[in-house]
Protein backbone atom coordinates (compact mmCIF):
# COMPACT_ATOMS: atom_id res chain seq x y z
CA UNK A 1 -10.76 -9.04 3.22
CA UNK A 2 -9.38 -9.30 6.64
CA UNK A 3 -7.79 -12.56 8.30
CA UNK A 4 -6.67 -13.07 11.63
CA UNK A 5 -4.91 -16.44 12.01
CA UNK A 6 -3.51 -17.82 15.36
CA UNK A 7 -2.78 -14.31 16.94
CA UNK A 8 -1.81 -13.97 20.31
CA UNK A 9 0.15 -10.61 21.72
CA UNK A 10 1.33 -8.97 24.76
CA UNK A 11 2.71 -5.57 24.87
CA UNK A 12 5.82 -4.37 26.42
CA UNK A 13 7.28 -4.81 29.79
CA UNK A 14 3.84 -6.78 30.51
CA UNK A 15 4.23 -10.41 31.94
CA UNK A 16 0.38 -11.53 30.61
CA UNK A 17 -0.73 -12.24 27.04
CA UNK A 18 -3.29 -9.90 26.12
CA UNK A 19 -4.21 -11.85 23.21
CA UNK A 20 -4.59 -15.65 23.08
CA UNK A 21 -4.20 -17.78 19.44
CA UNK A 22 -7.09 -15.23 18.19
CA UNK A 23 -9.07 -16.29 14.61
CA UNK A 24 -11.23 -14.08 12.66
CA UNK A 25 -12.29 -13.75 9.01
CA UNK A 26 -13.74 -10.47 8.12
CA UNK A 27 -15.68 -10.27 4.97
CA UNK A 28 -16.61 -7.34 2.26
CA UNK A 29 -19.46 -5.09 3.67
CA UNK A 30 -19.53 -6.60 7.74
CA UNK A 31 -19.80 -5.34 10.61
CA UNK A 32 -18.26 -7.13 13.27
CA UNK A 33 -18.95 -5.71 17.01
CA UNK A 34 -15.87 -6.75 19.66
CA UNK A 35 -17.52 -7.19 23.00
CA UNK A 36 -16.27 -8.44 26.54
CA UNK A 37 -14.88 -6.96 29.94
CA UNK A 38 -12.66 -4.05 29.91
CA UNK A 39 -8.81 -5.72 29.28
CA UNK A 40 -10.44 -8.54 27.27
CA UNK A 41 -8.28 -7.85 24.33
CA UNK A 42 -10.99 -4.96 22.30
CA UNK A 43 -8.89 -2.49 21.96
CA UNK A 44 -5.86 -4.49 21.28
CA UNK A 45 -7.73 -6.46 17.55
CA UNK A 46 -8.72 -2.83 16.70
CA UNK A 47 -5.16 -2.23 17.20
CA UNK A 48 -3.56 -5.07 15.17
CA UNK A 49 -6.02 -4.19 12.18
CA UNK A 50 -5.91 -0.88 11.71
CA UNK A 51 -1.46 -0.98 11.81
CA UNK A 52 -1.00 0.38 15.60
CA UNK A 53 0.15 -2.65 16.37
CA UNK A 54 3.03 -3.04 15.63
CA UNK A 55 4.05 0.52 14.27
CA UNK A 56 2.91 2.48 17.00
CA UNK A 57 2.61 0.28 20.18
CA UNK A 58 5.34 -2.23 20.80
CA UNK A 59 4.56 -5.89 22.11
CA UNK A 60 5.35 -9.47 21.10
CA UNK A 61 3.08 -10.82 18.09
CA UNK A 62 2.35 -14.33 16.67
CA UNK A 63 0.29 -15.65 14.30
CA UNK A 64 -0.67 -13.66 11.01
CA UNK A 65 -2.90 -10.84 10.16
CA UNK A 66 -3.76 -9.88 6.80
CA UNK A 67 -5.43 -7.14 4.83
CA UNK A 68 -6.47 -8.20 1.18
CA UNK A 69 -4.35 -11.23 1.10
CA UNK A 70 -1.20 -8.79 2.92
CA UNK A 71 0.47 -9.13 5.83
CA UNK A 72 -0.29 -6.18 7.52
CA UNK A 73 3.07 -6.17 9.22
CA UNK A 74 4.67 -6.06 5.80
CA UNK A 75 2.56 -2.40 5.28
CA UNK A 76 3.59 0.97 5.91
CA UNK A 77 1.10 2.65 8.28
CA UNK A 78 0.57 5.19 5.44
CA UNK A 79 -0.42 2.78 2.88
CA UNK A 80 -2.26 1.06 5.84
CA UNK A 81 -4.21 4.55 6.23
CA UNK A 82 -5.03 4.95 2.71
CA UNK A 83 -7.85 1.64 3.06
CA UNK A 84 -8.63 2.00 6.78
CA UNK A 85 -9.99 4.84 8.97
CA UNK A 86 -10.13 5.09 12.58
CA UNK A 87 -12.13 6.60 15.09
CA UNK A 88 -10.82 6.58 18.86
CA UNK A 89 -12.99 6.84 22.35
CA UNK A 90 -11.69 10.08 22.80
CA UNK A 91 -12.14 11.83 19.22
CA UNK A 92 -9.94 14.86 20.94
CA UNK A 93 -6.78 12.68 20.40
CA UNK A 94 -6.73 12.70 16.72
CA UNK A 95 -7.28 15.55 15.70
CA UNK A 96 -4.43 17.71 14.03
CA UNK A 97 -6.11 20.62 13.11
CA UNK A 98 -8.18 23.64 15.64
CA UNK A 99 -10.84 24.16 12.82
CA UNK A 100 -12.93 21.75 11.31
CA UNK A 101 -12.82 22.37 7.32
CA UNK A 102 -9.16 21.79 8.28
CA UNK A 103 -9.71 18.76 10.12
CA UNK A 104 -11.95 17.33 7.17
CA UNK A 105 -9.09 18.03 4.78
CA UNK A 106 -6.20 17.06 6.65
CA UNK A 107 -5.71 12.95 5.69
CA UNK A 108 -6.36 13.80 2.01
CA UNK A 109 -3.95 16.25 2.20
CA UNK A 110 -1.82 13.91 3.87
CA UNK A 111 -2.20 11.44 0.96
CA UNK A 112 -1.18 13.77 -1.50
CA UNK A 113 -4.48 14.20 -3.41
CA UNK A 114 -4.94 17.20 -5.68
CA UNK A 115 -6.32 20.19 -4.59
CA UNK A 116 -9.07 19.99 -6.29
CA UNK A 117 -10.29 16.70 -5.43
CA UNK A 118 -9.90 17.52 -1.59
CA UNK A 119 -12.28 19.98 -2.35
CA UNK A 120 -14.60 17.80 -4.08
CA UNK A 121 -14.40 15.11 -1.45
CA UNK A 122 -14.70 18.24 1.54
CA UNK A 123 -17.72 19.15 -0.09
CA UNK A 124 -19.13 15.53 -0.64
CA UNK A 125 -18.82 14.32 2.91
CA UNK A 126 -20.35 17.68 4.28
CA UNK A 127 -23.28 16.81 2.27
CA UNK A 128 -23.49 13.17 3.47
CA UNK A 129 -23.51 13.62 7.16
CA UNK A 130 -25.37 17.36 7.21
CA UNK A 131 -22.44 19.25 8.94
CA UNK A 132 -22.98 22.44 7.41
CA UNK A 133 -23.14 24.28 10.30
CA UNK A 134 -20.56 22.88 11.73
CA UNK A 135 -18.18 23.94 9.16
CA UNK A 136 -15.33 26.54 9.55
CA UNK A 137 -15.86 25.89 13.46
CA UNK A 138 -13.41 25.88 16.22
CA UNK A 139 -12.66 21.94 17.48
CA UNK A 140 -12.62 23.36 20.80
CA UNK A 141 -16.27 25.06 20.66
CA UNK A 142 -17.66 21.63 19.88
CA UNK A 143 -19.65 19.45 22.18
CA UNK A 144 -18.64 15.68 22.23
CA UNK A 145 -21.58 14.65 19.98
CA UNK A 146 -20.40 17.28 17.68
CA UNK A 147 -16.33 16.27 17.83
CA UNK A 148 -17.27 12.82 17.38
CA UNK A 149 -19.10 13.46 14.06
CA UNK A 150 -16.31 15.54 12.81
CA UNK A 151 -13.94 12.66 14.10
CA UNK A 152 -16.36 10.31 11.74
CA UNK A 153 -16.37 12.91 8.76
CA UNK A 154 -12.34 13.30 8.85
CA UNK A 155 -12.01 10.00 8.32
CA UNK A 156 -14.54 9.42 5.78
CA UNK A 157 -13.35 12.10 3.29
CA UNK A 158 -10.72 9.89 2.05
CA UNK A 159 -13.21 6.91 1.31
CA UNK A 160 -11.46 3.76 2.84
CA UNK A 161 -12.89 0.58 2.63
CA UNK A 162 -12.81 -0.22 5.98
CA UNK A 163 -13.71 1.83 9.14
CA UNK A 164 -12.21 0.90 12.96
CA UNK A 165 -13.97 2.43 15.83
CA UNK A 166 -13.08 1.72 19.71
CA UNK A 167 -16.00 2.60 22.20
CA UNK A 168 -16.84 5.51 20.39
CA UNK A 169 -20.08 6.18 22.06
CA UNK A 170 -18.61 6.45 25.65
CA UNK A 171 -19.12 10.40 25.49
CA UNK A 172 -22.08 10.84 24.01
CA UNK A 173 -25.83 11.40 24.72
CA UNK A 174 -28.64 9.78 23.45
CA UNK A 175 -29.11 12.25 20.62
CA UNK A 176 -25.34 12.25 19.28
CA UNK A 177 -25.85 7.94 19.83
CA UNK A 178 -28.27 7.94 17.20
CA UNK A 179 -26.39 10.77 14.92
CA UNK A 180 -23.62 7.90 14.97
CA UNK A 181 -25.94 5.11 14.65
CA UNK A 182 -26.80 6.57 11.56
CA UNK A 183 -23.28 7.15 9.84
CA UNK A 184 -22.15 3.58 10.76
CA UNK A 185 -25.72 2.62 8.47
CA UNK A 186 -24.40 5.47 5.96
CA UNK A 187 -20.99 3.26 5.65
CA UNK A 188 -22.66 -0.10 5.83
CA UNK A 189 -25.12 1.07 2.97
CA UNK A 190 -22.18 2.15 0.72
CA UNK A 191 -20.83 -1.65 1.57
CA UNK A 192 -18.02 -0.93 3.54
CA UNK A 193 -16.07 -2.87 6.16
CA UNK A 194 -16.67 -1.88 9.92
CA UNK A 195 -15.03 -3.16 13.10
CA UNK A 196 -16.14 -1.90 16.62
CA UNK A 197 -15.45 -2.51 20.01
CA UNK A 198 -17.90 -1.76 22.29
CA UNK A 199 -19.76 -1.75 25.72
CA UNK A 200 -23.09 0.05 24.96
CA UNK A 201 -24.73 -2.32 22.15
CA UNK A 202 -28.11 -1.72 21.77
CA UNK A 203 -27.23 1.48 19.29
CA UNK A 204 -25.59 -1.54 16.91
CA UNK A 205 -28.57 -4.31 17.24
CA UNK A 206 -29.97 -4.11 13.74
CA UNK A 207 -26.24 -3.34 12.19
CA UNK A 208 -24.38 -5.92 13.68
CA UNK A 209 -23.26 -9.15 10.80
CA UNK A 210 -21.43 -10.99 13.52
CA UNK A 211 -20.64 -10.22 17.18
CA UNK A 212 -17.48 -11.82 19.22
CA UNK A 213 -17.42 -11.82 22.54
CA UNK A 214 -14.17 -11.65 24.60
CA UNK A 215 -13.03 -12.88 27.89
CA UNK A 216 -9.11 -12.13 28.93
CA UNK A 217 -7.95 -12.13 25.23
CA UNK A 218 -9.69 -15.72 24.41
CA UNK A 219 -12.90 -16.21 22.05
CA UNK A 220 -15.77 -17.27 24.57
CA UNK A 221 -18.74 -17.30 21.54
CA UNK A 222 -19.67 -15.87 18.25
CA UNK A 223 -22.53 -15.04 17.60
CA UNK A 224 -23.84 -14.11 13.97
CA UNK A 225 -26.99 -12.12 13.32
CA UNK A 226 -29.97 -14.47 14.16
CA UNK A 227 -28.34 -15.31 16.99
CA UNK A 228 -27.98 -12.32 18.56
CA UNK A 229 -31.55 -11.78 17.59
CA UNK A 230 -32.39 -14.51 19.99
CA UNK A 231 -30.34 -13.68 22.89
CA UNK A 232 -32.67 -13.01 25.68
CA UNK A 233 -31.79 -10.96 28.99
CA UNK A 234 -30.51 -13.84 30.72
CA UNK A 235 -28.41 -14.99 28.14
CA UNK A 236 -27.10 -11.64 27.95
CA UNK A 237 -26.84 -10.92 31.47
CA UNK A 238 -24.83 -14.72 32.06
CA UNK A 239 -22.14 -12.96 29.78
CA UNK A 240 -21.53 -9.84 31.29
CA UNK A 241 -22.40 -7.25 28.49
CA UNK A 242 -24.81 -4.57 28.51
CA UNK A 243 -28.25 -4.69 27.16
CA UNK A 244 -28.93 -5.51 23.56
CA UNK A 245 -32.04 -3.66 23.76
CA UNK A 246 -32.93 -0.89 26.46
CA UNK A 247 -36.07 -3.02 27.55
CA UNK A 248 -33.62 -5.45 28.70
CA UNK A 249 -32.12 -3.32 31.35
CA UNK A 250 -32.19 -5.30 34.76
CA UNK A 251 -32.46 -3.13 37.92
CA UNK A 252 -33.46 -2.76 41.53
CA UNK A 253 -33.33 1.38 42.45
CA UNK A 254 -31.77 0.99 45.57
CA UNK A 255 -33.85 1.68 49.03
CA UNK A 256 -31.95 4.12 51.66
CA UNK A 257 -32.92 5.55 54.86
CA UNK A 258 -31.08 9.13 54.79
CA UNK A 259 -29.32 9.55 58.49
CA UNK A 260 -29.91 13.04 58.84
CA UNK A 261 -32.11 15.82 56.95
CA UNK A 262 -29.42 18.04 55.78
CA UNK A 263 -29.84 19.95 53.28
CA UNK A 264 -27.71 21.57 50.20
CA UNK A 265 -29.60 24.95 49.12
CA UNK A 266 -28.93 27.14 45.66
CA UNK A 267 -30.15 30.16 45.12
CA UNK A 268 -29.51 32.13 42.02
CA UNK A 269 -26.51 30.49 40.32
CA UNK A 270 -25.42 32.47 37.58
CA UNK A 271 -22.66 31.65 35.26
CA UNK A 272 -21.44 32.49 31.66
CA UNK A 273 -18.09 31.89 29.60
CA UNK A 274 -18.61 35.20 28.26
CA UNK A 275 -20.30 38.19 29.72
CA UNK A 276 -24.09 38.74 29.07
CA UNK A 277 -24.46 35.26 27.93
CA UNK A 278 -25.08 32.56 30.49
CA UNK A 279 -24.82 28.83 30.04
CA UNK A 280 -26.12 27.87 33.71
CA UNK A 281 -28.90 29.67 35.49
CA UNK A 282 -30.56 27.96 38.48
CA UNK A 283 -32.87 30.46 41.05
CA UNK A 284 -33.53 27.88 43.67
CA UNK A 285 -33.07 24.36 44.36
CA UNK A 286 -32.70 22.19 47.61
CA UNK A 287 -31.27 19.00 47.26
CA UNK A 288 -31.17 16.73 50.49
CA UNK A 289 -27.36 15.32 51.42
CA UNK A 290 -26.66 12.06 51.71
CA UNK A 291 -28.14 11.50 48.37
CA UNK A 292 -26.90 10.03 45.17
CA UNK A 293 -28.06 12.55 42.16
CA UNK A 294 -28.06 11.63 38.87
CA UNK A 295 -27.49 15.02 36.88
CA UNK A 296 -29.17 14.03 32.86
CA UNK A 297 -29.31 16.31 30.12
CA UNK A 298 -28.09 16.00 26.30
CA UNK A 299 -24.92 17.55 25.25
CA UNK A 300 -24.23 21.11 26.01
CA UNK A 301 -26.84 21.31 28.75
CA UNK A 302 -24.76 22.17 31.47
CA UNK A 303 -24.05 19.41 33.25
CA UNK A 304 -20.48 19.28 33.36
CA UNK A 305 -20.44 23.41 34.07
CA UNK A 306 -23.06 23.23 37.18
CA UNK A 307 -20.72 20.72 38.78
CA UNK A 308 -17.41 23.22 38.19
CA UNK A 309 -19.08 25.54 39.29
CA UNK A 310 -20.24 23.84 42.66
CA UNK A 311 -17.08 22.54 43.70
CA UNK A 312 -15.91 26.09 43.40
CA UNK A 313 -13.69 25.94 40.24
CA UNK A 314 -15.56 28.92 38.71
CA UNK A 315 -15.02 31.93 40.38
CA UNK A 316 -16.71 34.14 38.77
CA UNK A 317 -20.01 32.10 39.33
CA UNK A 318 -22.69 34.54 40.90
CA UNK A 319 -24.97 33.31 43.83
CA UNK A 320 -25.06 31.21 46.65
CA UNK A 321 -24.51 27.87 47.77
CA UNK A 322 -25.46 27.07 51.53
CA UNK A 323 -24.30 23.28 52.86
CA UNK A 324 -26.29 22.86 56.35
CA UNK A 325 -27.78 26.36 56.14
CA UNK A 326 -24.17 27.94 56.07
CA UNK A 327 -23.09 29.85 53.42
CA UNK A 328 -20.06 28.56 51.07
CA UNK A 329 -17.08 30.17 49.76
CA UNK A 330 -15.52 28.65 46.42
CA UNK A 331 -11.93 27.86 48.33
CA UNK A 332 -14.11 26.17 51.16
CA UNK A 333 -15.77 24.04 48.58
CA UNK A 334 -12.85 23.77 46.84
CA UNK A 335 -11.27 21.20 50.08
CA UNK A 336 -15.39 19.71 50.57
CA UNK A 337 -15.41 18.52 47.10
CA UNK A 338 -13.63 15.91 44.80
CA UNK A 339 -14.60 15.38 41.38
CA UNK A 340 -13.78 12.86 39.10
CA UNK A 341 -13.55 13.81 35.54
CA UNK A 342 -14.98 13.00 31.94
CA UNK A 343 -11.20 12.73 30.97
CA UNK A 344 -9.56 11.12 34.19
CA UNK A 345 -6.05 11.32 32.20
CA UNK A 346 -6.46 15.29 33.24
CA UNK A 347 -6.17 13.46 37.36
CA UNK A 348 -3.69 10.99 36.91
CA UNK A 349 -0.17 12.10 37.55
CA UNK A 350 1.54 9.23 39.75
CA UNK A 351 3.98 6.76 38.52
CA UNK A 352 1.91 4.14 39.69
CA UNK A 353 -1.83 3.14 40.78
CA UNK A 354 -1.11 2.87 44.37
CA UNK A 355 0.71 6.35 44.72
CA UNK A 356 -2.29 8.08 42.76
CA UNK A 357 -4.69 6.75 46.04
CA UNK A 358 -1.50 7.75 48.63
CA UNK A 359 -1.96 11.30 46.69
CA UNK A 360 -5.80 11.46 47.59
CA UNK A 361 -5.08 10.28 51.07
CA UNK A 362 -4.15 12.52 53.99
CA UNK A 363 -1.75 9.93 55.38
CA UNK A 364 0.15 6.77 53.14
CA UNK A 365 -2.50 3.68 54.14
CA UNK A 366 -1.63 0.96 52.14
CA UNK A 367 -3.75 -1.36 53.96
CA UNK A 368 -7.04 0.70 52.81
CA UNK A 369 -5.74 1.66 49.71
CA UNK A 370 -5.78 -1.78 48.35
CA UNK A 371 -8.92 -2.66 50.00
CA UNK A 372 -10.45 0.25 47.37
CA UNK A 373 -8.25 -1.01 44.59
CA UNK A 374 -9.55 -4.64 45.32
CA UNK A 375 -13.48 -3.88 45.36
CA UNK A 376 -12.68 -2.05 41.97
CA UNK A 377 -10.84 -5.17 40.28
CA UNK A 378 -8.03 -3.51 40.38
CA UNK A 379 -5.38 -4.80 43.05
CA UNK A 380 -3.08 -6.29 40.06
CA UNK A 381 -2.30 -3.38 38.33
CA UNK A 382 -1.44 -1.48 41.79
CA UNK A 383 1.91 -1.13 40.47
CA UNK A 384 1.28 -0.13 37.55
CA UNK A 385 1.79 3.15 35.76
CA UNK A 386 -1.96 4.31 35.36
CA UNK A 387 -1.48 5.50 31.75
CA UNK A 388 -0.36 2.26 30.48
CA UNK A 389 -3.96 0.73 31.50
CA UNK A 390 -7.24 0.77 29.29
CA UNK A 391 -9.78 3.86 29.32
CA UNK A 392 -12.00 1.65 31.43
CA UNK A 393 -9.25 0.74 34.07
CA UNK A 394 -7.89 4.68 34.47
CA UNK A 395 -11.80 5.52 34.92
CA UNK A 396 -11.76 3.27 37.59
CA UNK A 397 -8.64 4.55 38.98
CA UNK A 398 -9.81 7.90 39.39
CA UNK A 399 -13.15 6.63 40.84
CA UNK A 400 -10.91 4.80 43.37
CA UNK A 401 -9.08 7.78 44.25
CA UNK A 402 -12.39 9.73 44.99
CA UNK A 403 -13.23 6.77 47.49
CA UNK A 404 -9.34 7.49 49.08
CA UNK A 405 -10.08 10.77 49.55
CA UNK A 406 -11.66 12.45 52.74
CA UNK A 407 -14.49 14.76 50.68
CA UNK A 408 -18.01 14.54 51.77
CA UNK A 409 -19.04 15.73 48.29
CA UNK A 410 -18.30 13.55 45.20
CA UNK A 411 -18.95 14.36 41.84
CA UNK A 412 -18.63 12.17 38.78
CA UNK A 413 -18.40 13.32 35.13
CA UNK A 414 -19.71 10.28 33.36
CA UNK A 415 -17.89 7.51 35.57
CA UNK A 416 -18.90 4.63 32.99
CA UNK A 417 -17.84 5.62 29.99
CA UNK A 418 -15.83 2.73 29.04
CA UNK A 419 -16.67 0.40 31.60
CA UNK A 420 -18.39 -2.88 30.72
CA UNK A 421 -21.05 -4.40 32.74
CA UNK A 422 -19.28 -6.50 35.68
CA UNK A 423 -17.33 -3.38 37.06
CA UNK A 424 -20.14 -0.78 36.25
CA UNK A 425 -21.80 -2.62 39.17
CA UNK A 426 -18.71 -2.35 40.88
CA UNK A 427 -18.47 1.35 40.99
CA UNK A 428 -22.34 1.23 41.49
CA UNK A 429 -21.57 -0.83 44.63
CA UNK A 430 -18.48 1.21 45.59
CA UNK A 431 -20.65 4.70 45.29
CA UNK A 432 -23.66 3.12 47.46
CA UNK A 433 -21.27 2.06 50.29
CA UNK A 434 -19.97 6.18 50.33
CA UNK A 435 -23.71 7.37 50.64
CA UNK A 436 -23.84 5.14 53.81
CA UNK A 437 -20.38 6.62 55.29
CA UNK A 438 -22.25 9.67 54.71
CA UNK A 439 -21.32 11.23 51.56
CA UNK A 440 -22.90 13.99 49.29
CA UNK A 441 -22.70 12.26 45.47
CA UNK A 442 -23.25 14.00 42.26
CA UNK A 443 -23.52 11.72 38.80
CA UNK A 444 -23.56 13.16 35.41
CA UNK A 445 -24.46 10.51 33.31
CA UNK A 446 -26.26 9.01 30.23
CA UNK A 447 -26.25 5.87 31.07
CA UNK A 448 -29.98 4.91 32.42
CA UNK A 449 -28.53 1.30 33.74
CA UNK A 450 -25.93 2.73 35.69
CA UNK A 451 -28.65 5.60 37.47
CA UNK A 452 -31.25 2.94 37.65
CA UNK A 453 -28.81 0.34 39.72
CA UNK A 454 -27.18 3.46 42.34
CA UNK A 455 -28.91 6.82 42.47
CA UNK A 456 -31.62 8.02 44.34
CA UNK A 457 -32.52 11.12 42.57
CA UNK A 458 -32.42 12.70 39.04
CA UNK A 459 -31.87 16.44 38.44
CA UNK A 460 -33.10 17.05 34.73
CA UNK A 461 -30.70 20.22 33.08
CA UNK A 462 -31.33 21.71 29.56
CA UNK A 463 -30.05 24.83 28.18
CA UNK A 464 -28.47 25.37 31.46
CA UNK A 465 -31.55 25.19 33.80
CA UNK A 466 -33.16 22.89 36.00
CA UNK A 467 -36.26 21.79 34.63
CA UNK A 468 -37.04 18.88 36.98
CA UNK A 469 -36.17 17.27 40.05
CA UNK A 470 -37.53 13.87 41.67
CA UNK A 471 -36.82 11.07 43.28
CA UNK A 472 -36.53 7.78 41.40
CA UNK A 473 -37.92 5.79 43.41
CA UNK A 474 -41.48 5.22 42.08
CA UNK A 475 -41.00 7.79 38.94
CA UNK A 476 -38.67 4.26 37.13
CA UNK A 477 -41.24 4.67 33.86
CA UNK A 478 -41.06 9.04 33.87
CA UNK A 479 -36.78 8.26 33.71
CA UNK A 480 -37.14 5.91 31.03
CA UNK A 481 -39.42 7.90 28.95
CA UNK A 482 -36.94 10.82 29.26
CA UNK A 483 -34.09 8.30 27.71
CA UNK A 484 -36.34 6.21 25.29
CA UNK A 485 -38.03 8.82 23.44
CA UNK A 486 -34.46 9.45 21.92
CA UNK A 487 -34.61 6.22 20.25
CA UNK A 488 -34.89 5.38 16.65
């Protein structure tokens, strides 16, 4: 159905080939998984198949791709659309609509379909997936899980054959991992075509028809079903890609002698979107500095709101938060703390990389500022404008800029979403040198391999309270029953 022949490609105003003399033959019914380091060329296949490339991003192309036996560079991206659907990492950027019956509707509507059958098809894909309740909803009331499902429903509604998704569990917890597990079965089952570039594999293991691993936009090995069957931990840790299976996590929870016994102290935080109904409500916690906290909790638990609300962004939060045994005002927090974001293109505002670690900087050192950029991979693209890099290189950016900065508190809104293996150790290794300059780190996370390779302690949130606090170190099998009982 889908051909690949001899492809390379680099996009504009970029010296490098991002693709290199690239083969691939997709058939009926597969499901092919892209895998590699972030910049190995993912992103750019899911690109050339689904029409981006070249009627949306501009670049240099050879060789031929081909949808049922048609160039695709001969198709309009509207006939293009009518056989392929496409989910993106962040399922916020393609969405047209602020409801979601009107989200579900829009691409058939789009296509020109009859009233009626929109309808029909509305009511059909509701029914598949169980969305009811999420019907005639606000986008922007939804939790990630719950926009990425609607993302997956939109784009299912108008029945293509084939289905192009890029990292699209980077967001999500382990709940909304197995809610998409099971639509990509749901499409396989109905025998259609599925292409998917991911970090975080062991969701796919029993889906996957062929896997192709990446390195700098050349084919290092292809691996078809059986084979990845037999890939053990070594095999898959030689490569560089995360864990096929959760049991094959490799990690060492890190040993650290605190240097002091300071201590961070809440006492009846209290906070709510609208009055009389709270989303975070915490009557005592103290939490030594110095620390690295991992902050868990499925989607909607109040992760993301707790740290807002510590680094002083809320202001109408109620109670108090003493650093040292001294009270803290928002605006003091506000200079203490840096936070690096679920969406880092929110923080990036520079016309290049280096200037976005001048901006965190008190004073211009160029010197140190390419020391960070260099422990994060990321020296070569210092001069480079920071929204022409991949999701995994802008969430590295930002990461680097919280290293630039002079804040004794860090917190980090799912820092690996989108990174692969090699430089998730990287900002592992970047976070544990911080905690022994002396800094106060924060985590939210769902990703057990990052927590169980840098933090030191896990603060467990649901429905907005804290319902347990330890240290890892010696509590490794109480963590991974928290994550594994979430498994199929």
């Amino acid at each position: 159905m889908i051909k690949l022949e001899n492809v390379s490609f680099s996009y504009l105003n970029e010296n490098k080939s991002n693709l290199k003399d690239f083969n691939l033959n997709i058939e009926d019914g597969e499901l092919i998984l892209l895998t590699g380091e972030s910049g190995s060329g993912k992103t750019t296949i899911t690109r050339l198949i689904n029409g981006l490339i070249p009627h949306y991003f501009n670049g240099t192309i050879k060789g031929e791709i081909y949808f049922n036996e048609k160039s695709i560079s001969d198709m309009k991206l509207y006939e293009i659309s009518e056989k392929m659907g496409s989910v993106f990492q962040n399922p916020r950027s393609q969405f047209f609509n602020v409801d979601t019956t009107g989200e579900l509707a829009f691409e058939c509507e789009n296509l020109g379909m009859p009233v009626d059958e929109i309808h029909q098809r509305i009511e059909q894909t509701i029914n598949d997936f169980h969305i009811e309740k999420l019907m005639n909803k606000s986008l922007f009331d939804l939790s990630g899980g719950e926009k990425q499902k609607i993302a997956c429903a939109s784009v299912t509604t108008p029945n293509p054959d084939v289905y192009v998704l890029d990292e699209p569990s980077s967001n999500l917890d382990f709940i909304a991992i197995n809610s998409l597990r099971n639509i990509i079965k749901f499409w396989k089952e109905k025998g259609k075509t599925i292409i998917i570039a991911e970090h975080r594999i062991y969701y796919l293991k029993d889906l996957i028809d062929k896997m192709i691993y990446l390195n700098k936009g050349v084919v290092e090995a292809e691996f078809n079903k059986d084979e990845i069957n037999r890939l053990s931990s070594d095999d898959i840790y030689k490569m560089g890609i995360r864990p096929i299976d959760l049991n094959q996590i490799r990690y060492q929870t890190p040993e650290i002698t605190l240097k002091n016994h300071e201590f961070i102290k809440i006492e009846d935080l209290l906070f709510g979107f609208k009055s009389n109904n709270p989303v975070l409500s915490i009557k005592e916690i103290t939490l030594p500095s110095n620390n690295i906290t991992a902050i868990i909790g499925l989607n909607g638990a109040g992760k993301t709101t707790f740290a807002h609300c510590f680094c002083g962004l809320h202001k109408k939060m109620k109670g108090r938060i003493k650093i040292n045994g001294k009270m803290t005002k928002n605006k003091e927090r506000l200079k203490r703390c840096y936070m690096v974001m679920q969406d880092v293109n929110h923080q990036l505002f520079t016309e290049s990389v280096l200037s976005e670690l001048f901006l965190s900087m008190g004073e211009d050192d160029e010197e140190r500022a390419e020391k960070i950029l260099e422990s994060l991979n990321l020296l070569e693209f210092k001069d480079a404008h920071p929204m022409s890099l991949s999701g995994g290189q802008k969430q590295r950016v930002a990461i680097a800029c919280a290293i630039a900065s002079e804040s004794d508190i860090i917190f980090y809104d799912e820092p690996t979403s989108g990174l692969d293996l090699k430089h998730m150790h990287h900002v592992g290794e970047n976070i544990l040198k911080l905690q022994k300059m002396g800094k106060t780190q924060f985590i939210i996370t769902h990703d057990l391999e990052f927590i169980l390779n840098c933090c030191t302690n896990v603060i467990h949130l649901d429905d907005g309270n804290i319902t347990d606090y330890y240290p890892i170190k010696g509590n490794e099998d109480k963590l991974f029953e928290f994550f594994m009982k979430y498994q199929n």
